[in-house]
C-alpha atoms as a PDB file:
ATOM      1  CA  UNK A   1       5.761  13.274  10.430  1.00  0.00           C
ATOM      2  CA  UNK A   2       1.817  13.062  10.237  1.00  0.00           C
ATOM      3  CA  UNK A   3       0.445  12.545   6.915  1.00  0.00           C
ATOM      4  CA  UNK A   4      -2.930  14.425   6.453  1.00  0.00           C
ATOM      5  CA  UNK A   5      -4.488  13.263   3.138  1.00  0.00           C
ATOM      6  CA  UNK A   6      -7.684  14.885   1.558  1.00  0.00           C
ATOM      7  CA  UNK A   7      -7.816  12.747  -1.681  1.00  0.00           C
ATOM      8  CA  UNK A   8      -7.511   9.718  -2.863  1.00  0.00           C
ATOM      9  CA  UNK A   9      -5.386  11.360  -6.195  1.00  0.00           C
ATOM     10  CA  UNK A  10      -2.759  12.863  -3.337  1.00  0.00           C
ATOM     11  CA  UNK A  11      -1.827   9.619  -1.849  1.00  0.00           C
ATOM     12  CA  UNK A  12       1.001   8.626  -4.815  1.00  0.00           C
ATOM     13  CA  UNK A  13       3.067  11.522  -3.843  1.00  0.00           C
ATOM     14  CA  UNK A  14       2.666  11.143  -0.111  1.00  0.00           C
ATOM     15  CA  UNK A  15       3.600   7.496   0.526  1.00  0.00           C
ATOM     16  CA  UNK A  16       6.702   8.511  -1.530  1.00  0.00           C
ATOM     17  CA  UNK A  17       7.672  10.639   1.244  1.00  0.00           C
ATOM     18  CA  UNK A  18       6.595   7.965   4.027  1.00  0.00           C
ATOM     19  CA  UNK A  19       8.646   6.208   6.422  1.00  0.00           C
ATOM     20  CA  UNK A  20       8.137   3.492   9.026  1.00  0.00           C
ATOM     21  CA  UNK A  21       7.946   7.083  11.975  1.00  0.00           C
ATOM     22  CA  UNK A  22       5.051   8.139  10.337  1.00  0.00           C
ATOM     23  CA  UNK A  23       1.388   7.942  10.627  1.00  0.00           C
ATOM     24  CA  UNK A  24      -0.941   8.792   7.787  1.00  0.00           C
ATOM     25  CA  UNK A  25      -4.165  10.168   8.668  1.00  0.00           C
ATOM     26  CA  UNK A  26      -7.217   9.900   6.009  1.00  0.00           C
ATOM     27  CA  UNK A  27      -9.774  12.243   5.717  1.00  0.00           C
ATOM     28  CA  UNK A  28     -12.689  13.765   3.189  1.00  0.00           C
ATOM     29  CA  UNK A  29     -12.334  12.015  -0.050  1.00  0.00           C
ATOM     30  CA  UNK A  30      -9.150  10.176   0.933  1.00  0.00           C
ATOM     31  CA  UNK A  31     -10.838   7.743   3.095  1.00  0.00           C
ATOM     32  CA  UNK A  32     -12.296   5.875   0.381  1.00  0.00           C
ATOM     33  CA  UNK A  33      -8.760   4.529   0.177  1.00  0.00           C
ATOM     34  CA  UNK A  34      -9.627   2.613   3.431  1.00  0.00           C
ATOM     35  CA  UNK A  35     -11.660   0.336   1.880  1.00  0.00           C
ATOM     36  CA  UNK A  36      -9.922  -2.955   0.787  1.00  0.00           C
ATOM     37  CA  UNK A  37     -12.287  -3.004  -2.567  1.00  0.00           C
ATOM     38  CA  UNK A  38     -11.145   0.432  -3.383  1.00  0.00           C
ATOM     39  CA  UNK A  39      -8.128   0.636  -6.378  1.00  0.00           C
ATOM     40  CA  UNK A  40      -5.995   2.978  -4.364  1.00  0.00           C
ATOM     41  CA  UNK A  41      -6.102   0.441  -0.989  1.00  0.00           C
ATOM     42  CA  UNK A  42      -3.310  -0.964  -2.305  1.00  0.00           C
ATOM     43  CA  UNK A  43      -1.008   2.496  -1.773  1.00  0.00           C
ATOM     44  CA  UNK A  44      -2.542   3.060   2.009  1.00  0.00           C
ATOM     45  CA  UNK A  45       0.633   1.442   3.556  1.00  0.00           C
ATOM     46  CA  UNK A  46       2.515   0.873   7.201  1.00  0.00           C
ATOM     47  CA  UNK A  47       1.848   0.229  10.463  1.00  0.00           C
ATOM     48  CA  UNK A  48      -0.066   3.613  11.557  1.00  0.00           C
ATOM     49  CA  UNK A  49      -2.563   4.675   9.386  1.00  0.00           C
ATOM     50  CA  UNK A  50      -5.675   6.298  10.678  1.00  0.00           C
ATOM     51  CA  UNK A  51      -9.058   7.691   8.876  1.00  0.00           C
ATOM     52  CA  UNK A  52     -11.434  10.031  10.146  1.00  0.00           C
ATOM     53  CA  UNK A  53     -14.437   8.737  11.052  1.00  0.00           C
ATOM     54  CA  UNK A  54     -16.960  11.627  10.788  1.00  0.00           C
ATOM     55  CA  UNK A  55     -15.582  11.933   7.132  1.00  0.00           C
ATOM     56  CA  UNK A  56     -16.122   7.744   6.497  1.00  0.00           C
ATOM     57  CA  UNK A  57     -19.686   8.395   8.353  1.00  0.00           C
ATOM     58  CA  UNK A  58     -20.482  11.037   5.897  1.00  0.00           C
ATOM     59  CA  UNK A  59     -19.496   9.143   2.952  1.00  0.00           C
ATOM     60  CA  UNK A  60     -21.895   6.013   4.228  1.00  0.00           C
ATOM     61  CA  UNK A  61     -18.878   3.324   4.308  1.00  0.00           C
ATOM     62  CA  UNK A  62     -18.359   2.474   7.710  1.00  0.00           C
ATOM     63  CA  UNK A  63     -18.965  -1.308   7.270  1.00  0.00           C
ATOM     64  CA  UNK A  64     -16.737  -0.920   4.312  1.00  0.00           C
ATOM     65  CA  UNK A  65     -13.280   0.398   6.397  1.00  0.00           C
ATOM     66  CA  UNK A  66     -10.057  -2.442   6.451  1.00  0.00           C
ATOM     67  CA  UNK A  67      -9.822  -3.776   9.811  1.00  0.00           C
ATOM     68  CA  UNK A  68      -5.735  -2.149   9.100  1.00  0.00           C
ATOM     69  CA  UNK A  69      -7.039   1.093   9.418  1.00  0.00           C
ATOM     70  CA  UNK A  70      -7.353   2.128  12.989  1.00  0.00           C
ATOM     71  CA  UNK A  71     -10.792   4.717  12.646  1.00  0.00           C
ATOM     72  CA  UNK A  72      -9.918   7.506  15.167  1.00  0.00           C
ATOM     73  CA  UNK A  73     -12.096  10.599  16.012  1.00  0.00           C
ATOM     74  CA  UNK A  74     -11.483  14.385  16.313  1.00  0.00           C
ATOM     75  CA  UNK A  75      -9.884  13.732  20.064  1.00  0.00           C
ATOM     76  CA  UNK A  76      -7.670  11.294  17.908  1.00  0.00           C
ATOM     77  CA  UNK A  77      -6.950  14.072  15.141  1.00  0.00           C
ATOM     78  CA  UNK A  78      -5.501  15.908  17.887  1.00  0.00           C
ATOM     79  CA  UNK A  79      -3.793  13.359  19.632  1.00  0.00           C
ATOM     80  CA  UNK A  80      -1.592  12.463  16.157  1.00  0.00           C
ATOM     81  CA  UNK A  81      -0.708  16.254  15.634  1.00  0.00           C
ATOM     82  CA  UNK A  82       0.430  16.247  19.278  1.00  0.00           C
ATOM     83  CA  UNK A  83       2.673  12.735  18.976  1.00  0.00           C
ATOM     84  CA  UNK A  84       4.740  14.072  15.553  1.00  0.00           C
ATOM     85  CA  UNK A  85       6.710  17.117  15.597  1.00  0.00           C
ATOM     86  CA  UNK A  86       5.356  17.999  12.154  1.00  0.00           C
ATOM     87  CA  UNK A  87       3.016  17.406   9.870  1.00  0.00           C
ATOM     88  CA  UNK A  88       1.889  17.896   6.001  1.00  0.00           C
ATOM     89  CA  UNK A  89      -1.302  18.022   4.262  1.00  0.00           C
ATOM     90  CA  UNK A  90      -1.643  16.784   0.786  1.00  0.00           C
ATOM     91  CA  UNK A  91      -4.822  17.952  -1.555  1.00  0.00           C
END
């Protein structure tokens, strides 16, 4: 399953859900999360998770992103819906 998370407040009840198959995919508000300084790094877990980078550009923090988090662009947006079968977005 892809993980699409829009906020940071959304990412408690979505890593309950996760397993090792997933990715988790960051974007708007939720990719503060990315940032290792952040409180909420701490829950951004596993082997696959991705942020958005026009949303981390926007939000001036690109020098700022864990080197964990793989940054991906729109072509990579679609590439992760394409790879899992499903996929859930949490506000």
């Amino acid at each position: 399953m892809l993980h699409i998370i829009k906020s940071v407040a959304a990412l408690d009840d979505a890593m309950a859900l996760y397993s090792e198959q997933d990715d988790v995919l960051l974007i708007e508000e939720a990719v503060y999360a990315a940032n290792p300084q952040h409180k909420a790094f701490t829950k951004v877990k596993g082997p696959a998770v991705f942020a958005l980078q026009s949303d981390i550009e926007a939000r001036g923090i690109t020098n700022r992103i864990s080197p964990s988090i793989t940054v991906i662009n729109y072509s990579g947006f679609v590439e992760l819906t394409t790879k899992q079968a499903k996929s859930l977005t949490w506000d």
